[in-house]
PDB file of N, CA and C in Angstrom:
ATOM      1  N   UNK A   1      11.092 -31.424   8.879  1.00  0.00           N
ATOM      2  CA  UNK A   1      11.427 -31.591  10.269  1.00  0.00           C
ATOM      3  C   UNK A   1      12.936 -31.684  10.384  1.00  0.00           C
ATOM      4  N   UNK A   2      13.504 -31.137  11.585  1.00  0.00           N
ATOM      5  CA  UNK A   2      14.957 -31.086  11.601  1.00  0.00           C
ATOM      6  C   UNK A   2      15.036 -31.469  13.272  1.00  0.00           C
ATOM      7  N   UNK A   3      16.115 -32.384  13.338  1.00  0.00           N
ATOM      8  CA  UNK A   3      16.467 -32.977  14.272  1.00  0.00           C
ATOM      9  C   UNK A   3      17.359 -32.336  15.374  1.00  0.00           C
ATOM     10  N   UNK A   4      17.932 -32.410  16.558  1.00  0.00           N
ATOM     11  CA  UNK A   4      18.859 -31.713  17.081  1.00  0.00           C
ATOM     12  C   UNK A   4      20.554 -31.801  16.946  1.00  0.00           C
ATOM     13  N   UNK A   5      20.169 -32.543  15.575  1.00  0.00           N
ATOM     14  CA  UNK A   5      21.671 -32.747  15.199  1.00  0.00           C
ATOM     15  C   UNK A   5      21.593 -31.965  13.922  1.00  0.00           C
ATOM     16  N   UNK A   6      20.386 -31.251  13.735  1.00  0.00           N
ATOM     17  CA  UNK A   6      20.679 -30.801  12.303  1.00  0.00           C
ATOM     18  C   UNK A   6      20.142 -31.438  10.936  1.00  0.00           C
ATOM     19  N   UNK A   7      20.255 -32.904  11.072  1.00  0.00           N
ATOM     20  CA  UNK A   7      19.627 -33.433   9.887  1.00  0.00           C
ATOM     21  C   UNK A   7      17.975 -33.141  10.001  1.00  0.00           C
ATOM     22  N   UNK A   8      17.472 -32.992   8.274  1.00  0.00           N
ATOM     23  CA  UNK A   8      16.508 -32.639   7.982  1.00  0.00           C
ATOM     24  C   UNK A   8      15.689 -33.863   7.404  1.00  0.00           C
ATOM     25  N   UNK A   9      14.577 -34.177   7.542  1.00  0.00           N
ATOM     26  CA  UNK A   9      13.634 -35.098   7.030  1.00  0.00           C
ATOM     27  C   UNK A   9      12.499 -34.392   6.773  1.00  0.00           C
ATOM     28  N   UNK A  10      12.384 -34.692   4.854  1.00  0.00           N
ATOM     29  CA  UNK A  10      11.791 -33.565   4.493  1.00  0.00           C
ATOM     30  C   UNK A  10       9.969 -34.381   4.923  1.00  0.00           C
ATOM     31  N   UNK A  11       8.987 -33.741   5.227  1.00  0.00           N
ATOM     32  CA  UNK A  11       7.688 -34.139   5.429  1.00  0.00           C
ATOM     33  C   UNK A  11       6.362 -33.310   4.857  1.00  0.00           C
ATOM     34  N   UNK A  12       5.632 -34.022   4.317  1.00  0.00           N
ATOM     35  CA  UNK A  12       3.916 -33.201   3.975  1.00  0.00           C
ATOM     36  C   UNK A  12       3.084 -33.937   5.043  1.00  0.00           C
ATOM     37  N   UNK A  13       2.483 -32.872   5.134  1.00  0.00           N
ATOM     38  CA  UNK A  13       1.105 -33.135   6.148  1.00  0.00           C
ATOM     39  C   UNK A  13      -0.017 -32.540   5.359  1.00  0.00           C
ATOM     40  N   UNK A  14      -0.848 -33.449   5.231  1.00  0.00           N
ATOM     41  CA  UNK A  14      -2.467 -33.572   4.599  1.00  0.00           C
ATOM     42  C   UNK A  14      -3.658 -33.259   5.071  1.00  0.00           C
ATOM     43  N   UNK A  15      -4.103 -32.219   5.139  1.00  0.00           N
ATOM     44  CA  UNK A  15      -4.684 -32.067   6.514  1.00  0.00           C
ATOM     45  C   UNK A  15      -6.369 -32.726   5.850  1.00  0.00           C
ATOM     46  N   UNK A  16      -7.257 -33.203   6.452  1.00  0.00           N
ATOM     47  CA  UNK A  16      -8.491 -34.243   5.967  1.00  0.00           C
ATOM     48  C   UNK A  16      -9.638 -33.488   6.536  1.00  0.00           C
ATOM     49  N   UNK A  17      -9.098 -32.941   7.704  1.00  0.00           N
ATOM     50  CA  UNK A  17     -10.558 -32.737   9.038  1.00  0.00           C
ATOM     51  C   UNK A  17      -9.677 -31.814   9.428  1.00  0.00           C
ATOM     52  N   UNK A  18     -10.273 -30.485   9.652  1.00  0.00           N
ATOM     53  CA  UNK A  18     -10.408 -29.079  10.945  1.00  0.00           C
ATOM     54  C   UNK A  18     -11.099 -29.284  11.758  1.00  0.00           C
ATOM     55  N   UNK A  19     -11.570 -29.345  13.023  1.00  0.00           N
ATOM     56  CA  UNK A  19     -12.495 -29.062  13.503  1.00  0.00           C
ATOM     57  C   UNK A  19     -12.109 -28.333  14.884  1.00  0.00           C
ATOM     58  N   UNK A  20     -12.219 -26.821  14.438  1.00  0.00           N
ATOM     59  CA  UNK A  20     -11.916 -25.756  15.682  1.00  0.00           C
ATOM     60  C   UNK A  20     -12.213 -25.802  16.891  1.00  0.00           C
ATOM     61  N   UNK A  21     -11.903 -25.685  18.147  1.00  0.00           N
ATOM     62  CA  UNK A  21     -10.938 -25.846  18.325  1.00  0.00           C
ATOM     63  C   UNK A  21     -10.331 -27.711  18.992  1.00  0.00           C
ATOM     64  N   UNK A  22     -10.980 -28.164  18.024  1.00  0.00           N
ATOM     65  CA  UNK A  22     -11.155 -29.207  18.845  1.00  0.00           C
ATOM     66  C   UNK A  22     -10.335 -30.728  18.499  1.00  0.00           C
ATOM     67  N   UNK A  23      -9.855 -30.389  17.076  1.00  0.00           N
ATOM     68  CA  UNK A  23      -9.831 -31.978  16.401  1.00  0.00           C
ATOM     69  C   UNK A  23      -8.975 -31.133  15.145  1.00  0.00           C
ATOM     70  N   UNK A  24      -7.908 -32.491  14.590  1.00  0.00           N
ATOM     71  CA  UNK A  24      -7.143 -32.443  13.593  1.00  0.00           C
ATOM     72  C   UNK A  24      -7.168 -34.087  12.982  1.00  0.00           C
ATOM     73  N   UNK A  25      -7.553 -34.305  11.985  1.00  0.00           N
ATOM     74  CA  UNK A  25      -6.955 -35.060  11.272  1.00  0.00           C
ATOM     75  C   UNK A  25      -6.155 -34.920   9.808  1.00  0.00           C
ATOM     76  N   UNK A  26      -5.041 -35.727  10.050  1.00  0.00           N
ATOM     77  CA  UNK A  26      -4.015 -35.504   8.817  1.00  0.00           C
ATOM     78  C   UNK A  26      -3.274 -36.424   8.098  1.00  0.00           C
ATOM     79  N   UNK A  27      -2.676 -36.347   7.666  1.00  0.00           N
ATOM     80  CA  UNK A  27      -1.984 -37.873   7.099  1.00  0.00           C
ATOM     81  C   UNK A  27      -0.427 -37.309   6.813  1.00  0.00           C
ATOM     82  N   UNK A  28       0.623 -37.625   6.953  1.00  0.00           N
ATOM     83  CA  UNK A  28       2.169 -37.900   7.193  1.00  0.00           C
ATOM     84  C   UNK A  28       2.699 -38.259   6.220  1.00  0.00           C
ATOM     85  N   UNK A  29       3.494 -37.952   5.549  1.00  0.00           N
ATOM     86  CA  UNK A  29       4.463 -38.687   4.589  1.00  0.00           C
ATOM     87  C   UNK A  29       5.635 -38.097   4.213  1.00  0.00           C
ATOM     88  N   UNK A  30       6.251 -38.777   3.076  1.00  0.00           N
ATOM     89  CA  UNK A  30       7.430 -37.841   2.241  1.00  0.00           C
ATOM     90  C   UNK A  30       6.926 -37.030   0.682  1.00  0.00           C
ATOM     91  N   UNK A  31       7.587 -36.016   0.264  1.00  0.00           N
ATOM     92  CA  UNK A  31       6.866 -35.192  -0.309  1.00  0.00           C
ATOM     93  C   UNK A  31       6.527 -36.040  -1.999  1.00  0.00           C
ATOM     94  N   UNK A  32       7.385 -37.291  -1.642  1.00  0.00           N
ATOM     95  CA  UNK A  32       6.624 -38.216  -3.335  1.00  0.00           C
ATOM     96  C   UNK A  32       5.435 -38.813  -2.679  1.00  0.00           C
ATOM     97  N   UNK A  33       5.190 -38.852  -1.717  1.00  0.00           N
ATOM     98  CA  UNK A  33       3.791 -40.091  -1.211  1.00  0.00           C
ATOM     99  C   UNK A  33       2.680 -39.230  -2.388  1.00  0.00           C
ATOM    100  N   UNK A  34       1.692 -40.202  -2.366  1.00  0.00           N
ATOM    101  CA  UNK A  34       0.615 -39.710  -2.812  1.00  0.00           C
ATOM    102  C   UNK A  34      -0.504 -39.941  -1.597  1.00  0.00           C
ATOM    103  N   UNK A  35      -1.250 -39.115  -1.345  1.00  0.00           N
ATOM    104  CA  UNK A  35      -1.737 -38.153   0.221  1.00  0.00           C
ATOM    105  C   UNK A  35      -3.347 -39.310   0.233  1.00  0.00           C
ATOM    106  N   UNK A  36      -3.829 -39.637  -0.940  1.00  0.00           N
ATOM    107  CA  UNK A  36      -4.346 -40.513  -0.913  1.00  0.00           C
ATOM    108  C   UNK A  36      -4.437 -41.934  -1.020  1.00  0.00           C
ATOM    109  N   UNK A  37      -3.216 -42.227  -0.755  1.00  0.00           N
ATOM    110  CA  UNK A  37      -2.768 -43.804  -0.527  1.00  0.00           C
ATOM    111  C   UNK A  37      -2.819 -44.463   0.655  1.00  0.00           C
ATOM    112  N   UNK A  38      -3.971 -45.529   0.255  1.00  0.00           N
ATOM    113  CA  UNK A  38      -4.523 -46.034   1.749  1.00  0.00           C
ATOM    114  C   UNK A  38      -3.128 -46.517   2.974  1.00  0.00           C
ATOM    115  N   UNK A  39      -2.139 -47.040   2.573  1.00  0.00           N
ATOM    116  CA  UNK A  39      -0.689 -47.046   3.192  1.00  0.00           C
ATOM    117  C   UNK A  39      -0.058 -45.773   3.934  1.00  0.00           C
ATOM    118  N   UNK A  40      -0.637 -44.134   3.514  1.00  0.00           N
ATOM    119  CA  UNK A  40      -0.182 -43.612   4.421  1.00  0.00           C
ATOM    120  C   UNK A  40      -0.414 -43.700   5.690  1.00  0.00           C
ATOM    121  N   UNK A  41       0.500 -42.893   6.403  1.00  0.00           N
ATOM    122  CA  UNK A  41      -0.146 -42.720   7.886  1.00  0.00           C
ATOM    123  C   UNK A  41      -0.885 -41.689   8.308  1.00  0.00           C
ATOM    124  N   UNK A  42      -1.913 -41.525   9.026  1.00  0.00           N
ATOM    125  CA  UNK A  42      -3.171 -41.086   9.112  1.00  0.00           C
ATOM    126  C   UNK A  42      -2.982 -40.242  10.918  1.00  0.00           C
ATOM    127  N   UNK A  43      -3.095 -39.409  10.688  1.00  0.00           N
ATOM    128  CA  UNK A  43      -3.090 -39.118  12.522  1.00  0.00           C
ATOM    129  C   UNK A  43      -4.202 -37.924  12.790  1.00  0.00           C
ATOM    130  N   UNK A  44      -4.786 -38.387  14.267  1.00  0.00           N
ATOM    131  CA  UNK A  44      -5.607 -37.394  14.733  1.00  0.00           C
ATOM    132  C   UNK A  44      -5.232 -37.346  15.743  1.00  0.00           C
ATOM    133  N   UNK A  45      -5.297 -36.141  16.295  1.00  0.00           N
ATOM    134  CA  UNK A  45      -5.155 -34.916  17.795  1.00  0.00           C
ATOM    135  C   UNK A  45      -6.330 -34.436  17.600  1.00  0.00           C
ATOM    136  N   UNK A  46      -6.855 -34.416  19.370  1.00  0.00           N
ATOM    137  CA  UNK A  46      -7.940 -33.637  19.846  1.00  0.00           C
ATOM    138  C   UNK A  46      -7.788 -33.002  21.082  1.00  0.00           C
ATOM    139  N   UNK A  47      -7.806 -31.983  20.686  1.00  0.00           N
ATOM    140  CA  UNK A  47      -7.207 -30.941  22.540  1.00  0.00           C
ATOM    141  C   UNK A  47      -9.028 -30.934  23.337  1.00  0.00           C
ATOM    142  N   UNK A  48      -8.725 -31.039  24.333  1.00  0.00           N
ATOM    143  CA  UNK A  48     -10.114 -31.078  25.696  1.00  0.00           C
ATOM    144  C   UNK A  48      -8.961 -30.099  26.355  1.00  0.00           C
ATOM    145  N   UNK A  49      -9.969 -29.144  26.794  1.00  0.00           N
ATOM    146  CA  UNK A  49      -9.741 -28.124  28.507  1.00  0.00           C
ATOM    147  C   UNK A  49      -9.758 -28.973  29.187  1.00  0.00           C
ATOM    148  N   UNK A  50      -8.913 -29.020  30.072  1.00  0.00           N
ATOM    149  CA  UNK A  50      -8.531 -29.416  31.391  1.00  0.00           C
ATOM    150  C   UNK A  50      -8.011 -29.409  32.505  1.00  0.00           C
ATOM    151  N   UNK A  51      -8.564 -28.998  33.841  1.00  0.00           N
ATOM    152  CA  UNK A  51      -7.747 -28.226  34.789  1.00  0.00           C
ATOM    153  C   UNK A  51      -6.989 -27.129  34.434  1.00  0.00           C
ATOM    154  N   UNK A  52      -7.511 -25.764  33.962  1.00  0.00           N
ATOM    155  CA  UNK A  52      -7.275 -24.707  33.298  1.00  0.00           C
ATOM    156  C   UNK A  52      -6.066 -24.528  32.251  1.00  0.00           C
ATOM    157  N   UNK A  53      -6.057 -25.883  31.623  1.00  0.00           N
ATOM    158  CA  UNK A  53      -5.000 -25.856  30.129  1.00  0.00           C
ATOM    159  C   UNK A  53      -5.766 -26.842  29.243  1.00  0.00           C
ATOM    160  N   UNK A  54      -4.844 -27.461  28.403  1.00  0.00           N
ATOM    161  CA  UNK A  54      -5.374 -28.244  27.567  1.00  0.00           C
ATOM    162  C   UNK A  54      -4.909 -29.783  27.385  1.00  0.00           C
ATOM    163  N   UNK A  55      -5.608 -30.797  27.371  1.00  0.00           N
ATOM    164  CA  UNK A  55      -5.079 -31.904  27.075  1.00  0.00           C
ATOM    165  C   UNK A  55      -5.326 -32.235  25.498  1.00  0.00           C
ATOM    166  N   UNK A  56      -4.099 -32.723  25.156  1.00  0.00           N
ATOM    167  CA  UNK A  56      -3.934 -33.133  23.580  1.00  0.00           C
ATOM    168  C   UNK A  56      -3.810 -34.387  23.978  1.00  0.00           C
ATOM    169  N   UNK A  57      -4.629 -35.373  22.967  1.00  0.00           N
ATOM    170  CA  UNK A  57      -4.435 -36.768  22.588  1.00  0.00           C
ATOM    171  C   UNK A  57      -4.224 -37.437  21.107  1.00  0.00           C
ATOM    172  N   UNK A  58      -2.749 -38.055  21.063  1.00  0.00           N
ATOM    173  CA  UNK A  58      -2.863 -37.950  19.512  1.00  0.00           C
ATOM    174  C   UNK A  58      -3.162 -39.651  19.279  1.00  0.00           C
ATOM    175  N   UNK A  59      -3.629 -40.279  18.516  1.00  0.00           N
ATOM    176  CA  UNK A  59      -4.191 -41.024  17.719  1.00  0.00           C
ATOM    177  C   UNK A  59      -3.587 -41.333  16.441  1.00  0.00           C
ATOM    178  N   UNK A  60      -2.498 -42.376  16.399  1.00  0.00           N
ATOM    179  CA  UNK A  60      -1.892 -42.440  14.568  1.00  0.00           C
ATOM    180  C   UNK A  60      -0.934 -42.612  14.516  1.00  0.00           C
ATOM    181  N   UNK A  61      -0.007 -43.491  14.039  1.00  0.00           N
ATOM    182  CA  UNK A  61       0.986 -43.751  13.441  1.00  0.00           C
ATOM    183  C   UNK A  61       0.669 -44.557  12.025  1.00  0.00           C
ATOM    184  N   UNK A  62       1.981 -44.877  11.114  1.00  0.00           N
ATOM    185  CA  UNK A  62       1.840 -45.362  10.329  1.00  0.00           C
ATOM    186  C   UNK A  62       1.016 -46.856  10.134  1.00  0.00           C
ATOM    187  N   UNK A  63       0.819 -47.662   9.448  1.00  0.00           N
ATOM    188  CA  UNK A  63      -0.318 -48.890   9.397  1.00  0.00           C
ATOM    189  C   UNK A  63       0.925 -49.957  10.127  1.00  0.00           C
ATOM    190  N   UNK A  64       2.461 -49.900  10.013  1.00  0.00           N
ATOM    191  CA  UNK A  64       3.393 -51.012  10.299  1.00  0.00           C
ATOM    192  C   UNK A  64       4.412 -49.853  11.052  1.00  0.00           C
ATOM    193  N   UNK A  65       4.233 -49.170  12.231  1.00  0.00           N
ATOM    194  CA  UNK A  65       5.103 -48.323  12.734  1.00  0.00           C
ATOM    195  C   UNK A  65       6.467 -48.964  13.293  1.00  0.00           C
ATOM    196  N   UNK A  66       7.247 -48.285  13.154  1.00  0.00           N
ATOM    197  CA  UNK A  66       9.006 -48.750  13.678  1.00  0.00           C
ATOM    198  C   UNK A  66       9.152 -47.954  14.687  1.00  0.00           C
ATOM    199  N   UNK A  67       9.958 -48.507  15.289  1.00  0.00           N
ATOM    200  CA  UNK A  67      11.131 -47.765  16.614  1.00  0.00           C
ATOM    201  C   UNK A  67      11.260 -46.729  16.413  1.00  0.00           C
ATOM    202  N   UNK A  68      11.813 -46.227  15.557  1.00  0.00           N
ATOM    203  CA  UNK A  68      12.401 -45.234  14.725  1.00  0.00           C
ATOM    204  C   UNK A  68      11.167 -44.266  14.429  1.00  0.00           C
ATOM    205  N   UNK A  69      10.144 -44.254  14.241  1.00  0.00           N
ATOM    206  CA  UNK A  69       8.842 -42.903  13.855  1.00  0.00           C
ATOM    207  C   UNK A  69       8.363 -43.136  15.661  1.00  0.00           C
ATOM    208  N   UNK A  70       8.149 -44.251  15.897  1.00  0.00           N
ATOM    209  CA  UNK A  70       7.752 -43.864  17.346  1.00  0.00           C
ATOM    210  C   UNK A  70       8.196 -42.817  17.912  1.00  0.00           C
ATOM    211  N   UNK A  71       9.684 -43.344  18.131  1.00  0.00           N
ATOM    212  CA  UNK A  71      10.788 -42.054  18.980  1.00  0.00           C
ATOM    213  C   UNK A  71      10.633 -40.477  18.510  1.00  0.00           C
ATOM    214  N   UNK A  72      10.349 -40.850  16.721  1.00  0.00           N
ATOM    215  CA  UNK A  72      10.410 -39.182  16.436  1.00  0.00           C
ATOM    216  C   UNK A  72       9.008 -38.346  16.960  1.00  0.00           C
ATOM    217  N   UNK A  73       7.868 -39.394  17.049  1.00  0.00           N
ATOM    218  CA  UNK A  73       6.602 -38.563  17.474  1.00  0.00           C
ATOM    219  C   UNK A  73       7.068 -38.096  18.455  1.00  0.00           C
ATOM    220  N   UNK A  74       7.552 -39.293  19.503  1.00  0.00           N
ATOM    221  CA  UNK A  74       7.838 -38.815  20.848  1.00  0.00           C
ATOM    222  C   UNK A  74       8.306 -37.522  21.047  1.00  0.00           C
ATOM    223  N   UNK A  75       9.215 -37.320  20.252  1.00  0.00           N
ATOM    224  CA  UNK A  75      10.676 -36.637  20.690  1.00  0.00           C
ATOM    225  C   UNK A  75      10.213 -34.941  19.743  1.00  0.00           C
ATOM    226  N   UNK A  76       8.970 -35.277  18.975  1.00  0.00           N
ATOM    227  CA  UNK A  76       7.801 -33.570  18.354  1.00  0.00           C
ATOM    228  C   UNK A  76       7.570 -33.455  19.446  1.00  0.00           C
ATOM    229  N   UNK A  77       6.799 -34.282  20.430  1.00  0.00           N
ATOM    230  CA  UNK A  77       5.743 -34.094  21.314  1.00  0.00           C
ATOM    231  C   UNK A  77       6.209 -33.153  22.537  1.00  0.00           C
ATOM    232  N   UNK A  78       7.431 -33.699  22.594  1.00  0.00           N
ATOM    233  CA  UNK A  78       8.573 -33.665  23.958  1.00  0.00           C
ATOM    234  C   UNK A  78       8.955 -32.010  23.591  1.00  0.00           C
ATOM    235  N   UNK A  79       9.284 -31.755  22.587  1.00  0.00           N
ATOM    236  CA  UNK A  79       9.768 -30.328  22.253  1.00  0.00           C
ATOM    237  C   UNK A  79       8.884 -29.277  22.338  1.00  0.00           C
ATOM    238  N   UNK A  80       7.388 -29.881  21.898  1.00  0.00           N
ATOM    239  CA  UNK A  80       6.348 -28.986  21.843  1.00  0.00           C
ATOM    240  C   UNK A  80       6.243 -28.743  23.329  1.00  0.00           C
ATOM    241  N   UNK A  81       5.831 -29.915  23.853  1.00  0.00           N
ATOM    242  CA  UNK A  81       5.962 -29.197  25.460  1.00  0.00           C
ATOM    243  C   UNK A  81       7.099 -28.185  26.531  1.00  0.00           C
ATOM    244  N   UNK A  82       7.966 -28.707  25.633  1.00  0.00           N
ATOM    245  CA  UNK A  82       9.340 -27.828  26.288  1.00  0.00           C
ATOM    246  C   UNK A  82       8.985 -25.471  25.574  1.00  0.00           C
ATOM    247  N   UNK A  83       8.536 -25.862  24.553  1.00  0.00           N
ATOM    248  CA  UNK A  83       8.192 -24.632  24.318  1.00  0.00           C
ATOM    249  C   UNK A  83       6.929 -24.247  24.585  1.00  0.00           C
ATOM    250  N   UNK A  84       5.592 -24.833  24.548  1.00  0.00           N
ATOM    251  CA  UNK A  84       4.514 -24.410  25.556  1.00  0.00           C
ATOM    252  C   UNK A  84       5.207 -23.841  27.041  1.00  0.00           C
ATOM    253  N   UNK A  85       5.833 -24.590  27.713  1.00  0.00           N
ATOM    254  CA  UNK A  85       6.880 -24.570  29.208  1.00  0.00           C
ATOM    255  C   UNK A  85       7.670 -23.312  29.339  1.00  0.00           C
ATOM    256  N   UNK A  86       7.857 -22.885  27.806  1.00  0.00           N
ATOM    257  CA  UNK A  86       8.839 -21.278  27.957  1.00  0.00           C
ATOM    258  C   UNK A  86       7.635 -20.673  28.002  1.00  0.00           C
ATOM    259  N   UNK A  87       6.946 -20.787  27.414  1.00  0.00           N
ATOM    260  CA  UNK A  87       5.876 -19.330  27.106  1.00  0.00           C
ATOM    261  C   UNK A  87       5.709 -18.340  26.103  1.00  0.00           C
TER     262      UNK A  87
END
């Protein structure tokens, strides 16, 4: 992941659960975590149709989340919508 300043924070995502088109579960870390360590963080998204688009709900942060990962979900979430918004 790379920030709008440029710095990079390197990340693996684990993916646990597919379920088309409906559901993601995954787990978050840095690329030493080990993917099965009950301490990672664990996240699920599930998109529902709604009023002819989609609602995503995500579910997950780390087990002791900070200021600091809050803001960055936020600030994925915020971008993703800004480029859904271009088209």
């Amino acid at each position: 992941m790379v920030d709008e300043t440029g710095e990079a924070y390197p990340a693996v995502f684990h993916y646990r659960e597919v379920t088309e088109p409906s559901r993601l579960v995954f787990t978050t870390g840095t690329p030493d975590q080990d993917p099965h360590d009950p301490d990672i963080a664990t996240a699920t998204v599930t998109f529902e149709a709604r009023d002819g688009g989609t609602e995503m709900t995500y579910q997950g942060i780390s087990q002791d989340p900070n200021q600091e990962e809050v803001a960055g979900w936020r600030a994925m979430f915020e971008r993703l919508a800004d480029q859904l918004a271009e088209g």
